[in-house]
N, C-alpha and C. Protein backbone atom coordinates (compact mmCIF):
# COMPACT_ATOMS: atom_id res chain seq x y z
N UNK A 1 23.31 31.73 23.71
CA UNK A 1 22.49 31.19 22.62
C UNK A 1 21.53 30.14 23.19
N UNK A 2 20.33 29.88 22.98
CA UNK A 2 19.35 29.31 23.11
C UNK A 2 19.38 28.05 23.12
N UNK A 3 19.13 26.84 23.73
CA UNK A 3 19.70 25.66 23.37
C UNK A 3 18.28 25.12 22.52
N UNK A 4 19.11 24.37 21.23
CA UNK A 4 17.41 23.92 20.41
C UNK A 4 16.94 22.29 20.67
N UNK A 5 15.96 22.67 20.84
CA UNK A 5 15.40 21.81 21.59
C UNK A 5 15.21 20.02 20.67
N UNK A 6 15.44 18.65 21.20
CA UNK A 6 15.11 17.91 20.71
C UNK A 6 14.24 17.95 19.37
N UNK A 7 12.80 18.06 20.09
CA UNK A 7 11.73 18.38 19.17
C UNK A 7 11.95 19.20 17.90
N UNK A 8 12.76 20.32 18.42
CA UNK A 8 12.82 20.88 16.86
C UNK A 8 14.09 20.32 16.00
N UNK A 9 15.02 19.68 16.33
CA UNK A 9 15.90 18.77 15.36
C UNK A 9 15.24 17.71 15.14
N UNK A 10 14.50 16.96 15.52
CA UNK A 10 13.20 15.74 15.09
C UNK A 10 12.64 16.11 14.23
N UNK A 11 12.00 17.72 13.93
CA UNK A 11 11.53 18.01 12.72
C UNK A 11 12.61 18.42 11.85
N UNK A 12 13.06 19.04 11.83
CA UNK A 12 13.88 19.56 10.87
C UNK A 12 14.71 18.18 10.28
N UNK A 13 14.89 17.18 10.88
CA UNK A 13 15.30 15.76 10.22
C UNK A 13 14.25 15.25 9.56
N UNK A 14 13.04 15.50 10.03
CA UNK A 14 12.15 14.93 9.11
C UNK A 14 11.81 15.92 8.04
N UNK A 15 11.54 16.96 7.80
CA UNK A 15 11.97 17.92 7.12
C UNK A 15 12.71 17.57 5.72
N UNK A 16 13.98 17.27 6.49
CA UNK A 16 15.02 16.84 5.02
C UNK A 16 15.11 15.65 4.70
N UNK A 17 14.30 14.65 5.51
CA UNK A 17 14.03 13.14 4.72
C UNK A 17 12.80 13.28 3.56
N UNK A 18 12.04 13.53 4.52
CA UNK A 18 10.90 13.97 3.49
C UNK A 18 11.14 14.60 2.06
N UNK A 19 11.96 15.86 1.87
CA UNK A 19 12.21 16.76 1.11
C UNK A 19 13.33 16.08 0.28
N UNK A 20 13.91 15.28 0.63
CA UNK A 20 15.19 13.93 -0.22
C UNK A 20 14.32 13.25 -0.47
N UNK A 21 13.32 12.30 -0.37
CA UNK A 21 12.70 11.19 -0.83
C UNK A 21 11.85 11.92 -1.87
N UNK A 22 11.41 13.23 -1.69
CA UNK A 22 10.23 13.82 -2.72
C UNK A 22 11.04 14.14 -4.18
N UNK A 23 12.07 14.36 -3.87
CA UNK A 23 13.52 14.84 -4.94
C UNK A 23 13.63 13.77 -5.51
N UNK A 24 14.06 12.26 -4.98
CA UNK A 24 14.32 11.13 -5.19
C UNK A 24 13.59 10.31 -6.14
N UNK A 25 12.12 10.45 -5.60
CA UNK A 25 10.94 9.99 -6.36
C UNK A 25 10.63 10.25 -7.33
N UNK A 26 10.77 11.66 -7.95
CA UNK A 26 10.55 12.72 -8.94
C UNK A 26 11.70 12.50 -9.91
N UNK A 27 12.73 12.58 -9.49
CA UNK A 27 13.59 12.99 -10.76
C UNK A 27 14.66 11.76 -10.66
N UNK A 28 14.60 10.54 -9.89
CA UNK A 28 15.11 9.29 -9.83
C UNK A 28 16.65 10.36 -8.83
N UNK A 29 17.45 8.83 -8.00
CA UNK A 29 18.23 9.13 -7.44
C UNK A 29 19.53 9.92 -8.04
N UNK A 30 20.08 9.49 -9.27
CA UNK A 30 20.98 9.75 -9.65
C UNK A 30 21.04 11.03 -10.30
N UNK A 31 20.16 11.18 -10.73
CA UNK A 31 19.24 12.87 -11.57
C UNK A 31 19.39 13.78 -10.44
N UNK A 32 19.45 13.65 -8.79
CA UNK A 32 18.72 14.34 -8.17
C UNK A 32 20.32 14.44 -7.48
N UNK A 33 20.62 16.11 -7.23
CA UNK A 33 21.69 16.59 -6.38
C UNK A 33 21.36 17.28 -5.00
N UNK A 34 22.53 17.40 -4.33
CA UNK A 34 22.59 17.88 -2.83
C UNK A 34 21.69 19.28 -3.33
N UNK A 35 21.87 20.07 -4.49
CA UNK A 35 21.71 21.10 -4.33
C UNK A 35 20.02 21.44 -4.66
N UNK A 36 20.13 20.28 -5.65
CA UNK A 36 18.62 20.09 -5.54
C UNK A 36 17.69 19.50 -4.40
N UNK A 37 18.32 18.83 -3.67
CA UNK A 37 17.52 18.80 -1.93
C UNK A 37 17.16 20.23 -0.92
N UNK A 38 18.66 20.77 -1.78
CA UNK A 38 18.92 22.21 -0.72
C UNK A 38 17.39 23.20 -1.11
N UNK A 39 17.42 23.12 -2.05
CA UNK A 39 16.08 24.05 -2.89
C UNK A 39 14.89 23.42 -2.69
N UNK A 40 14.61 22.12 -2.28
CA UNK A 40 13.23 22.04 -2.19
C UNK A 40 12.71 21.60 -0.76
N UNK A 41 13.71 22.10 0.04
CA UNK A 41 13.35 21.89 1.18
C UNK A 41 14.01 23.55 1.59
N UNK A 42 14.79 24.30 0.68
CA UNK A 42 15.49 25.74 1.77
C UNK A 42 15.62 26.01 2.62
N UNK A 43 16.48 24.85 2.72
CA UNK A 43 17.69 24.92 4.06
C UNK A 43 19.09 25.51 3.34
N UNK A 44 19.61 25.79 4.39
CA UNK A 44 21.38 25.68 3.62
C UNK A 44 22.13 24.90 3.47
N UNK A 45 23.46 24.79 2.99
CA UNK A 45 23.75 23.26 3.33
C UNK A 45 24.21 22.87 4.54
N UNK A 46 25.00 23.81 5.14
CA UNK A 46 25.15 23.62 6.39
C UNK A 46 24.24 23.13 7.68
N UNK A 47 22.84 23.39 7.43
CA UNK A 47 21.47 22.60 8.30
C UNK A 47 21.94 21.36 8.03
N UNK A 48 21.56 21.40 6.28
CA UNK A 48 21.41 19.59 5.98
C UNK A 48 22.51 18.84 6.00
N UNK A 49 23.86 19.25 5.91
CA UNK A 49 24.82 18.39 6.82
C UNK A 49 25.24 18.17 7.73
N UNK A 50 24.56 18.79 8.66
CA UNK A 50 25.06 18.52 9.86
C UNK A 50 24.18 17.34 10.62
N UNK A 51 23.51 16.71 9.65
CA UNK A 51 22.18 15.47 9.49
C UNK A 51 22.50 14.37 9.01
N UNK A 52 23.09 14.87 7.71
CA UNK A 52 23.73 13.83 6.83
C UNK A 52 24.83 14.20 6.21
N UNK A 53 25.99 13.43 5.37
CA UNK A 53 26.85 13.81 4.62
C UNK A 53 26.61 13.52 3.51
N UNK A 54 25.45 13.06 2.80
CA UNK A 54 25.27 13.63 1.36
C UNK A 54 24.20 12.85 1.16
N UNK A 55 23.87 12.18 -0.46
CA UNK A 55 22.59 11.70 -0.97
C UNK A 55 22.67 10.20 -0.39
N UNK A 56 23.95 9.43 -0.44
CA UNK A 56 23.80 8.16 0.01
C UNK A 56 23.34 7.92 1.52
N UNK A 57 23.80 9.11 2.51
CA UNK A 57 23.27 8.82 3.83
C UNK A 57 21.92 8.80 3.66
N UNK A 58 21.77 9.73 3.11
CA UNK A 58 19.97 10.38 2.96
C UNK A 58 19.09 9.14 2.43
N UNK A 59 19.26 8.56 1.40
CA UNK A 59 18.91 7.28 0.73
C UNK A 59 18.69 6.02 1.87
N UNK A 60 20.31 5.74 2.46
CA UNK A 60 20.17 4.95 3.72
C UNK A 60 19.17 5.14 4.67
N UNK A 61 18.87 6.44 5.48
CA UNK A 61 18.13 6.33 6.29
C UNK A 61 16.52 6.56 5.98
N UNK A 62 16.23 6.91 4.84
CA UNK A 62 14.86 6.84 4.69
C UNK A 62 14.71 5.04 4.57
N UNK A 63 15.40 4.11 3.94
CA UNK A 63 15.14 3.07 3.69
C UNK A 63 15.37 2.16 5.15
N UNK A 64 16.17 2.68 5.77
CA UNK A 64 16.13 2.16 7.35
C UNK A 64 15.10 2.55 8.01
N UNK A 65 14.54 3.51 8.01
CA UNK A 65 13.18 4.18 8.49
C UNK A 65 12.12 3.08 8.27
N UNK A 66 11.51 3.35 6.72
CA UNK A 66 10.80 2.52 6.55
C UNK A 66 10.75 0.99 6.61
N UNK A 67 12.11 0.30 6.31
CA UNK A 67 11.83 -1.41 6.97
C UNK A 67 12.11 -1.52 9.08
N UNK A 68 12.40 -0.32 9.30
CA UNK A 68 11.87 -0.24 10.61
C UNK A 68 10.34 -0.35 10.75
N UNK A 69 9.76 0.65 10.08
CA UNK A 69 8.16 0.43 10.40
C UNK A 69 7.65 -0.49 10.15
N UNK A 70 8.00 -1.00 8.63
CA UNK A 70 7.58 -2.36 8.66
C UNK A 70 7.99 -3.15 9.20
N UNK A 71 8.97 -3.72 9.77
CA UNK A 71 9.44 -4.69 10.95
C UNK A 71 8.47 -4.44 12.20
N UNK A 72 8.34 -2.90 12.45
CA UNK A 72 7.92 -2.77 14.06
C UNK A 72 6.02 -3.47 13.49
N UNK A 73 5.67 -3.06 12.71
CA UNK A 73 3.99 -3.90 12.16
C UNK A 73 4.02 -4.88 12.57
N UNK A 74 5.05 -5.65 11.85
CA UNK A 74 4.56 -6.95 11.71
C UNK A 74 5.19 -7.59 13.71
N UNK A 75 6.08 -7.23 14.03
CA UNK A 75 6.74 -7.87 15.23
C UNK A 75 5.13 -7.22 16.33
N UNK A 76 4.38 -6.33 15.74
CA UNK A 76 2.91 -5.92 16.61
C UNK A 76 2.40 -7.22 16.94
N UNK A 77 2.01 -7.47 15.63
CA UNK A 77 1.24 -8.66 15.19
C UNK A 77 1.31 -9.97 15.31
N UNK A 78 3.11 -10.10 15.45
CA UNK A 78 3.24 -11.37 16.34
C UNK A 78 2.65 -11.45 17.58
N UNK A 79 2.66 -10.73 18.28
CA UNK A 79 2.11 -10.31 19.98
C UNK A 79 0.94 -10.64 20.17
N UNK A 80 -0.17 -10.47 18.68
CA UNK A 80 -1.25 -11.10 19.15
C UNK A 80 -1.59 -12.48 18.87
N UNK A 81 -2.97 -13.00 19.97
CA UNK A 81 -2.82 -14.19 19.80
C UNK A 81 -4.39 -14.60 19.21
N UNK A 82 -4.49 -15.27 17.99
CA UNK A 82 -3.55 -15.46 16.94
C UNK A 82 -2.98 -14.16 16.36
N UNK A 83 -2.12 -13.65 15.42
CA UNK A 83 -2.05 -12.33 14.72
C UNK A 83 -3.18 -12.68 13.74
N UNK A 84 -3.10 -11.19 13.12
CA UNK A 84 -4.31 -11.24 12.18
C UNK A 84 -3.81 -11.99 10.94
N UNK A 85 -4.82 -12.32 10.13
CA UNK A 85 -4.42 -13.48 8.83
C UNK A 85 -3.75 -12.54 7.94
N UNK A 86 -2.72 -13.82 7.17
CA UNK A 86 -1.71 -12.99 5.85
C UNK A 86 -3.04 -11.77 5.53
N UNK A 87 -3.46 -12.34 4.66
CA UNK A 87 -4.11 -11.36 3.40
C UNK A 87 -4.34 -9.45 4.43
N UNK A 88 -4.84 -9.92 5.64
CA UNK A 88 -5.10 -8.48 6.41
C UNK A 88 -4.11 -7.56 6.64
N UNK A 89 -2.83 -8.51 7.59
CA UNK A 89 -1.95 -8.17 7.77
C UNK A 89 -1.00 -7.53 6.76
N UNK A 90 -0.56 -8.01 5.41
CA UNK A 90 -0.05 -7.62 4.17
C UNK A 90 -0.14 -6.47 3.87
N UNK A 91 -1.95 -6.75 3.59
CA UNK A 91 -2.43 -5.22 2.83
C UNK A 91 -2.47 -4.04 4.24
N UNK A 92 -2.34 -4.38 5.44
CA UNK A 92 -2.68 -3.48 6.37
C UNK A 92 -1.29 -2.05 6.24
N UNK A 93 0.14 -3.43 6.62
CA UNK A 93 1.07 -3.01 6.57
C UNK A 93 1.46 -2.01 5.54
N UNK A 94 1.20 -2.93 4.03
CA UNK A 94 1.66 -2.22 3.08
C UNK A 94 1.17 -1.04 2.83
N UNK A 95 -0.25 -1.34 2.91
CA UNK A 95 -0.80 0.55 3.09
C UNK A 95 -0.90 1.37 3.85
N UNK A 96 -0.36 1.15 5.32
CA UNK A 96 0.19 2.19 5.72
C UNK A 96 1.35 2.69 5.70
N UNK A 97 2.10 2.32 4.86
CA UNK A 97 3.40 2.30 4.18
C UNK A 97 3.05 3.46 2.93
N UNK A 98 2.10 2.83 2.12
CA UNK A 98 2.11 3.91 1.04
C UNK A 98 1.16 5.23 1.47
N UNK A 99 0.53 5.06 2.56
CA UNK A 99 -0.68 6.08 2.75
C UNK A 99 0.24 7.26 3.67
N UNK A 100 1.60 6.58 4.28
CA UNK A 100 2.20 7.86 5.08
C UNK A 100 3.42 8.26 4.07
N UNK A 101 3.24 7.85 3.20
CA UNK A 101 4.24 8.56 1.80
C UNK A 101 3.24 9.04 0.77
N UNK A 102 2.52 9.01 1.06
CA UNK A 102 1.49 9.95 0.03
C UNK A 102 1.99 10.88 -0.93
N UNK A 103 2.42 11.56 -0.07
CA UNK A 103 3.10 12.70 -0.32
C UNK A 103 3.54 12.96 -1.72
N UNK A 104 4.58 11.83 -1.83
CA UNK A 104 5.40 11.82 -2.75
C UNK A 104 5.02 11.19 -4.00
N UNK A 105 5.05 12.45 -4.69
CA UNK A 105 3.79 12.73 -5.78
C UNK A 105 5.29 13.02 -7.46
N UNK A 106 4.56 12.34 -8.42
CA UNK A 106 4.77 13.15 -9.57
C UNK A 106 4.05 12.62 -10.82
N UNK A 107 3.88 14.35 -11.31
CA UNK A 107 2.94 14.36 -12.14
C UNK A 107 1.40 13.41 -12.36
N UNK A 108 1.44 13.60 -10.76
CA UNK A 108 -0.23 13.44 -9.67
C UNK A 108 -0.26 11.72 -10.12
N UNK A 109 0.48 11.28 -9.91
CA UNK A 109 0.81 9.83 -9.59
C UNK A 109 1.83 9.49 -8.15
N UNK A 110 1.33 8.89 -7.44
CA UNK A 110 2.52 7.72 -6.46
C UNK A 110 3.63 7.68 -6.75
N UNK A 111 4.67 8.02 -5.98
CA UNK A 111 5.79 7.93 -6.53
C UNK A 111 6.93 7.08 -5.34
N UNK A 112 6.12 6.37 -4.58
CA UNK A 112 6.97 6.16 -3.49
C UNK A 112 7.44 4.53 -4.11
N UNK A 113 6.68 4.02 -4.85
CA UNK A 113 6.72 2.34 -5.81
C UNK A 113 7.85 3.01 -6.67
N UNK A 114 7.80 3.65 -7.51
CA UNK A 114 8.94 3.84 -7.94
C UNK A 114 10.64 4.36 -7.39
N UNK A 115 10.42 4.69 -6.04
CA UNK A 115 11.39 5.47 -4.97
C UNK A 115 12.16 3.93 -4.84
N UNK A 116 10.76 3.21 -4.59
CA UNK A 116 11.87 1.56 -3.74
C UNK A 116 12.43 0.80 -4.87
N UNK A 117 11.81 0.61 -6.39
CA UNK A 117 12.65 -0.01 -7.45
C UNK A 117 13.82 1.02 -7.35
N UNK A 118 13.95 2.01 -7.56
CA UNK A 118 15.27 2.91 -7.80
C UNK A 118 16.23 2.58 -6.70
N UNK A 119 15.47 2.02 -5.52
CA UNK A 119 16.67 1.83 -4.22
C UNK A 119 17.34 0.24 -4.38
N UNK A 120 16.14 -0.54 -4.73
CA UNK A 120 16.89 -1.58 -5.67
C UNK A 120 18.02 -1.93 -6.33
N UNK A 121 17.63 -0.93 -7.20
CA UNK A 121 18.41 -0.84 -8.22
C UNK A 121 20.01 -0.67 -8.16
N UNK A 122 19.92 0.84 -6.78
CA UNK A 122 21.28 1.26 -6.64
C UNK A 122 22.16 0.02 -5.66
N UNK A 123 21.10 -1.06 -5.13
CA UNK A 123 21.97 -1.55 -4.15
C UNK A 123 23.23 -2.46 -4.72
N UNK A 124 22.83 -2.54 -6.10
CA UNK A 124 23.73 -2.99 -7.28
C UNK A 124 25.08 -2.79 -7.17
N UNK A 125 24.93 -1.44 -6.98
CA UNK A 125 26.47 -0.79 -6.61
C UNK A 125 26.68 0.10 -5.85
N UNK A 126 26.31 -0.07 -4.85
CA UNK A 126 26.59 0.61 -3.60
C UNK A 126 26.22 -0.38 -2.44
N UNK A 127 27.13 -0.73 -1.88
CA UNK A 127 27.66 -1.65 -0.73
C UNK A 127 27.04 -1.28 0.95
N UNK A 128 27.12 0.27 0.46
CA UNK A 128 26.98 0.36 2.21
C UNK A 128 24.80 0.26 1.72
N UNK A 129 24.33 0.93 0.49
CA UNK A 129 22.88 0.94 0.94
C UNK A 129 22.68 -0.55 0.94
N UNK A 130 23.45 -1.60 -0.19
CA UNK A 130 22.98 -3.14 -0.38
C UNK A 130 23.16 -3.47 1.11
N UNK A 131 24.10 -2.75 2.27
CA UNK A 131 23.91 -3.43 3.64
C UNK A 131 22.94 -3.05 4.35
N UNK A 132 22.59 -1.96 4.26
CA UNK A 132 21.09 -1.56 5.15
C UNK A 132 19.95 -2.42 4.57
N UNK A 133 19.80 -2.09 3.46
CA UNK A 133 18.67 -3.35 3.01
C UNK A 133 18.38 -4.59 3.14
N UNK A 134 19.74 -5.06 3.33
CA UNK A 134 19.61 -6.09 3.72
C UNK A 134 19.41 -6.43 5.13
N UNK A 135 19.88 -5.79 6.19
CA UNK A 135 20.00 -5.90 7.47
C UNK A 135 18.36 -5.40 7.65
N UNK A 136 17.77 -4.39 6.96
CA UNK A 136 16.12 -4.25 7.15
C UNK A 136 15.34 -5.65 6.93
N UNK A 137 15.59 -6.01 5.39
CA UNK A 137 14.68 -7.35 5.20
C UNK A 137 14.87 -8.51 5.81
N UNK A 138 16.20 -8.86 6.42
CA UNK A 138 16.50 -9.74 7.47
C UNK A 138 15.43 -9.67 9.10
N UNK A 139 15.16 -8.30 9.23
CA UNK A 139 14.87 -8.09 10.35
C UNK A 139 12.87 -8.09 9.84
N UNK A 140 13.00 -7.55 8.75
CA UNK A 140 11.21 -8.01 8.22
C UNK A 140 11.17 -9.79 8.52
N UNK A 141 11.79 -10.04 7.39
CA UNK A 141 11.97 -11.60 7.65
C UNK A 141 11.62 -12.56 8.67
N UNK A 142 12.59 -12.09 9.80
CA UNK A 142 12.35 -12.78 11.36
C UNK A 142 11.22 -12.39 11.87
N UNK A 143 10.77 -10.53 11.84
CA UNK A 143 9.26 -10.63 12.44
C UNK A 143 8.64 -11.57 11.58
N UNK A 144 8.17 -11.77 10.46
CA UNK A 144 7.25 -12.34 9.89
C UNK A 144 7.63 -14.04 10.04
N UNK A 145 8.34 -14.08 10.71
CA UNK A 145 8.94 -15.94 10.55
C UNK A 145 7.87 -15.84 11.82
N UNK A 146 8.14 -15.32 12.72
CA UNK A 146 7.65 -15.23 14.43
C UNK A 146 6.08 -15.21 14.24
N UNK A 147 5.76 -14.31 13.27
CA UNK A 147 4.07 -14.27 13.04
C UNK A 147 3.20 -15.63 12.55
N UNK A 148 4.59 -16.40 11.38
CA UNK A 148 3.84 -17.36 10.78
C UNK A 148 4.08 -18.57 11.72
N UNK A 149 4.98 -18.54 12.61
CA UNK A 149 5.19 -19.73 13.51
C UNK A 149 3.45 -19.62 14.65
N UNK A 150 3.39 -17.97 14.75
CA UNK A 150 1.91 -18.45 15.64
C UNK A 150 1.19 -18.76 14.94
N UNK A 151 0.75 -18.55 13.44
CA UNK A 151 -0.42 -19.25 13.21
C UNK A 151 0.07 -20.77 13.20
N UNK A 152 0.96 -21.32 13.00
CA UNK A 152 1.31 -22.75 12.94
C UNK A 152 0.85 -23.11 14.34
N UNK A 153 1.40 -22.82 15.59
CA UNK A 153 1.00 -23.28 17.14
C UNK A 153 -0.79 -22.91 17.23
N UNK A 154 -1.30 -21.87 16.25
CA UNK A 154 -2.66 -21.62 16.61
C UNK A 154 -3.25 -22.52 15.90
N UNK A 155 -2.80 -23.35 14.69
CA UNK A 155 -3.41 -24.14 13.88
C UNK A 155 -4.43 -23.71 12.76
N UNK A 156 -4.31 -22.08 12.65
CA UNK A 156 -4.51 -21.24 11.58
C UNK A 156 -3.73 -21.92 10.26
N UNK A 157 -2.48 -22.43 10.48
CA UNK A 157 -1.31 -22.80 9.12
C UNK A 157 -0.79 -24.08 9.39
N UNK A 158 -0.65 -24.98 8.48
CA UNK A 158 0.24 -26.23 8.28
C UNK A 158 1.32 -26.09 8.93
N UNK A 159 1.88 -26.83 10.02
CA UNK A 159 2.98 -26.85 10.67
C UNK A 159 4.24 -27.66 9.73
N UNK A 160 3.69 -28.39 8.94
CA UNK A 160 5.27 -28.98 8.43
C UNK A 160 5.70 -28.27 6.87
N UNK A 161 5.67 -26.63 7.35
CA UNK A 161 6.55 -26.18 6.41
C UNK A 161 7.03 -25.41 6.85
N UNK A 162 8.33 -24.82 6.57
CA UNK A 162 9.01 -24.00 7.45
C UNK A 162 8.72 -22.58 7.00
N UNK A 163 8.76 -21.86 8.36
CA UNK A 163 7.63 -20.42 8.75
C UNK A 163 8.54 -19.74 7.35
N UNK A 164 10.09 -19.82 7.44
CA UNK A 164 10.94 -18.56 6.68
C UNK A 164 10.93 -19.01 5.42
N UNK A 165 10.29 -19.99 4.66
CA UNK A 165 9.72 -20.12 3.32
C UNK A 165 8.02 -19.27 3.28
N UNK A 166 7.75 -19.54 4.04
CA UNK A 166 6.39 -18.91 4.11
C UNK A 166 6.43 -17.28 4.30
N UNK A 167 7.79 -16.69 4.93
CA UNK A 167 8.20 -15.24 5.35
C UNK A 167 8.20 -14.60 4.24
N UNK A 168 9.31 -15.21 3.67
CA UNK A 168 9.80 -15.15 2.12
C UNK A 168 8.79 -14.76 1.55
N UNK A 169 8.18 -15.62 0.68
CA UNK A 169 6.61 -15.83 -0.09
C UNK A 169 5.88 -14.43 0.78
N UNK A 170 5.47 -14.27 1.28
CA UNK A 170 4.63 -13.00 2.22
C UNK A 170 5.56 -11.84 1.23
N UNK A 171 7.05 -12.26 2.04
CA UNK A 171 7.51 -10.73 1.62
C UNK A 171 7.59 -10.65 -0.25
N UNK A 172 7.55 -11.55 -1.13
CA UNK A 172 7.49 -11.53 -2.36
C UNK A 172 6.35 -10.90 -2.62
N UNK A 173 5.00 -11.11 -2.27
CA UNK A 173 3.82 -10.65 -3.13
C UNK A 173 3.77 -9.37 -2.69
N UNK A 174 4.40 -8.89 -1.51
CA UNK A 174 4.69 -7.49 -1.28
C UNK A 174 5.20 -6.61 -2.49
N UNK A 175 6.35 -6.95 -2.18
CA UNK A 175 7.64 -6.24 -3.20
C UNK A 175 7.12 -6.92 -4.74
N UNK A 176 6.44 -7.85 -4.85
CA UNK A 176 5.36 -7.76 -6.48
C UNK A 176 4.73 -6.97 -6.26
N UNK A 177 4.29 -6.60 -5.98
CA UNK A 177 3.12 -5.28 -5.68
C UNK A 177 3.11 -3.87 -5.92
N UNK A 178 4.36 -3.86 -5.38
CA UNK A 178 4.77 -2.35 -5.54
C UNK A 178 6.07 -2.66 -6.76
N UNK A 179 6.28 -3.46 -7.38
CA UNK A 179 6.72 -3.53 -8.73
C UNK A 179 5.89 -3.31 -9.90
N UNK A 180 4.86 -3.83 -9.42
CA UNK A 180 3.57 -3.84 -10.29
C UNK A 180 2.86 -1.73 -10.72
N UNK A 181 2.93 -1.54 -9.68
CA UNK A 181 2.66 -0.41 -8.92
C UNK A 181 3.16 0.92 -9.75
N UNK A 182 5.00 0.93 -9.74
CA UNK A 182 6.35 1.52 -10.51
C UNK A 182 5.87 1.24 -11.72
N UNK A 183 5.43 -0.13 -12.34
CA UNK A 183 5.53 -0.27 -13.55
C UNK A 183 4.27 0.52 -14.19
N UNK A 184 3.24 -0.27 -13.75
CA UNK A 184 1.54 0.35 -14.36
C UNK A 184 1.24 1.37 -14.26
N UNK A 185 1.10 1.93 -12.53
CA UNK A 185 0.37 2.76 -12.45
C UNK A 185 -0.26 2.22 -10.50
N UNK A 186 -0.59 3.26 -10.44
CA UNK A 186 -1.26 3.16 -8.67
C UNK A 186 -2.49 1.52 -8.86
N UNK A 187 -2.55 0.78 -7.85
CA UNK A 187 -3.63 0.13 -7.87
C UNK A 187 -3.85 -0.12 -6.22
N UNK A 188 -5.44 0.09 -5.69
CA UNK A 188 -5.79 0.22 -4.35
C UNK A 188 -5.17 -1.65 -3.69
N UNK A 189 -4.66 -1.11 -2.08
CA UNK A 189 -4.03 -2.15 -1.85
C UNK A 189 -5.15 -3.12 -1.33
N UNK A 190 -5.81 -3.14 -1.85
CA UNK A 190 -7.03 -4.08 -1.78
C UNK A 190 -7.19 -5.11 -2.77
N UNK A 191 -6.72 -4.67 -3.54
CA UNK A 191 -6.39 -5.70 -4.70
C UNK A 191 -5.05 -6.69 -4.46
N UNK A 192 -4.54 -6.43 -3.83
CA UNK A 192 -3.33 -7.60 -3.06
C UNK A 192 -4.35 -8.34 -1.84
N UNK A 193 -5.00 -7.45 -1.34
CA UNK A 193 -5.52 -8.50 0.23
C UNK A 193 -6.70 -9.29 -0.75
N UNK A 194 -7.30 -9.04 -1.45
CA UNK A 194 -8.38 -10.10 -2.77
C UNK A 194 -7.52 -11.54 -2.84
N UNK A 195 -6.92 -11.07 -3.76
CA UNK A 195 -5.89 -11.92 -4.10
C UNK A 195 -5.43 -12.67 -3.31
N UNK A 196 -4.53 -12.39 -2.00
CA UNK A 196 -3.82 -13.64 -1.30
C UNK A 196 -5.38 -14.14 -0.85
N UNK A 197 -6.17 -13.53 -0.21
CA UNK A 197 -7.43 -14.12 0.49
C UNK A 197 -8.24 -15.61 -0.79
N UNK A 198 -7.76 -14.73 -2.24
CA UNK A 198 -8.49 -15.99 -2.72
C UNK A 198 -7.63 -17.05 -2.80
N UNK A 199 -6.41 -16.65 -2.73
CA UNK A 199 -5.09 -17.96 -2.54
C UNK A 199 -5.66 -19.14 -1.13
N UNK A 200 -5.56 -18.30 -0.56
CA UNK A 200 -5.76 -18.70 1.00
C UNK A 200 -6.82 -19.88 1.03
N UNK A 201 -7.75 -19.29 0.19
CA UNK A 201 -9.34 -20.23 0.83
C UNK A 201 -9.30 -21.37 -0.59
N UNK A 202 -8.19 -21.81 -0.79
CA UNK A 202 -8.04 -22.83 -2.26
C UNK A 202 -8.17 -24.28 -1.04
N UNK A 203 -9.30 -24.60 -1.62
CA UNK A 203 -9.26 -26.16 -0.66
C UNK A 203 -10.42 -26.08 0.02
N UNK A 204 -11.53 -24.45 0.36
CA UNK A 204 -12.37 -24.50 0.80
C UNK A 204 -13.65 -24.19 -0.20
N UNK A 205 -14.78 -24.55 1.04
CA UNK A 205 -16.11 -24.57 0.77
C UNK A 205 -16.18 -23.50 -0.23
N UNK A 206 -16.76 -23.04 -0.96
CA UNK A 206 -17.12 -21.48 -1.84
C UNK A 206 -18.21 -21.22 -1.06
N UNK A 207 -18.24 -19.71 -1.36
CA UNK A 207 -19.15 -18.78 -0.68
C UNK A 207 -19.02 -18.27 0.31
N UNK A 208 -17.63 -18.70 1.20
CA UNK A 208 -17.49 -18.31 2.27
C UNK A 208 -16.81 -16.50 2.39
N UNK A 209 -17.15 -15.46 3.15
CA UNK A 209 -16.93 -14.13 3.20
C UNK A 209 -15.29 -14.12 3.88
């Protein structure tokens, strides 16, 4: 028998993340069964367990996925010197967050703002996802503590406040955002980088671009 190659279990995992989060998004987590993953991705079950052992793994690792990417952004951005300012950085991150979940569509609306309140939600009562989440935003957290400490040494930011109040606050108007998002309706993430940018320049000259 043929041995299968890396590459093609890399897809076929992405495959059935993809095809769980599109299930997820659509018909909320709890609505949505193994068997209904099995059908909209047609695999058997035997592919898709031998990946995962059911909806909670599946749940876990898309949400480890993504505060990986966002961790790996922002820990970029520490690296440079200075990193780029909140308002850029925010909206940069966050939309390439929603622009590589596109995808996940219902009834020709965004559905990935509503994917992360529902993961929220479950961490309520479920222990092992409330630990991945947390161990993700811990690890957002520290990149973004590391980012706001360089603008403090660059003199971009007030040094006598501490960076992980300032992390915090960053990661809030985020996760407002895409609350906002679940609740209303899609809004371009340009309308978050407006916003902190007009926060930002409170104390300065007007007119400035």
């Amino acid at each position: 028998m043929a041995r299968v190659s890396q590459e093609h279990l890399d897809a076929r995992r992405r495959q059935i993340l993809d095809g769980a989060a599109l299930c997820f998004a659509r018909n909320g987590f709890h609505a949505t069964s193994m068997q209904d993953v099995l059908k909209e991705i047609d695999l058997s079950a035997g592919a898709v367990y031998r990946y995962f052992s059911g909806k909670e793994e599946l749940i876990g690792a898309i949400v480890a996925e993504v505060m990986g990417e966002v961790r790996a952004a922002f820990e970029e951005a520490a690296r440079q010197s200075p990193p780029p300012a909140p308002d850029v950085l925010v909206a940069t991150v966050l939309g390439r967050t929603l622009e590589a979940r596109g995808f996940l569509g219902a009834d020709g609306q965004p559905a990935f703002p509503r994917l992360v309140v529902q993961v929220w939600t479950e961490t309520a009562r479920n222990e092992e996802l409330a630990a991945v989440l947390r161990e993700g935003y811990d690890a957002v957290r520290a990149a973004w503590t590391t980012v706001v400490r360089a603008y403090q040494r660059s003199g971009l930011m007030r040094g006598d406040l501490p960076a992980d109040d300032v992390a915090r606050t960053m990661i809030a108007a985020a996760q407002g955002f895409i609350v906002q998002q679940s609740l209303f309706g899609p809004v371009p993430v340009e309308v978050l980088r407006n916003g902190l940018r007009a926060l930002m320049s409170m104390g300065r000259t007007s007119g400035g671009s």
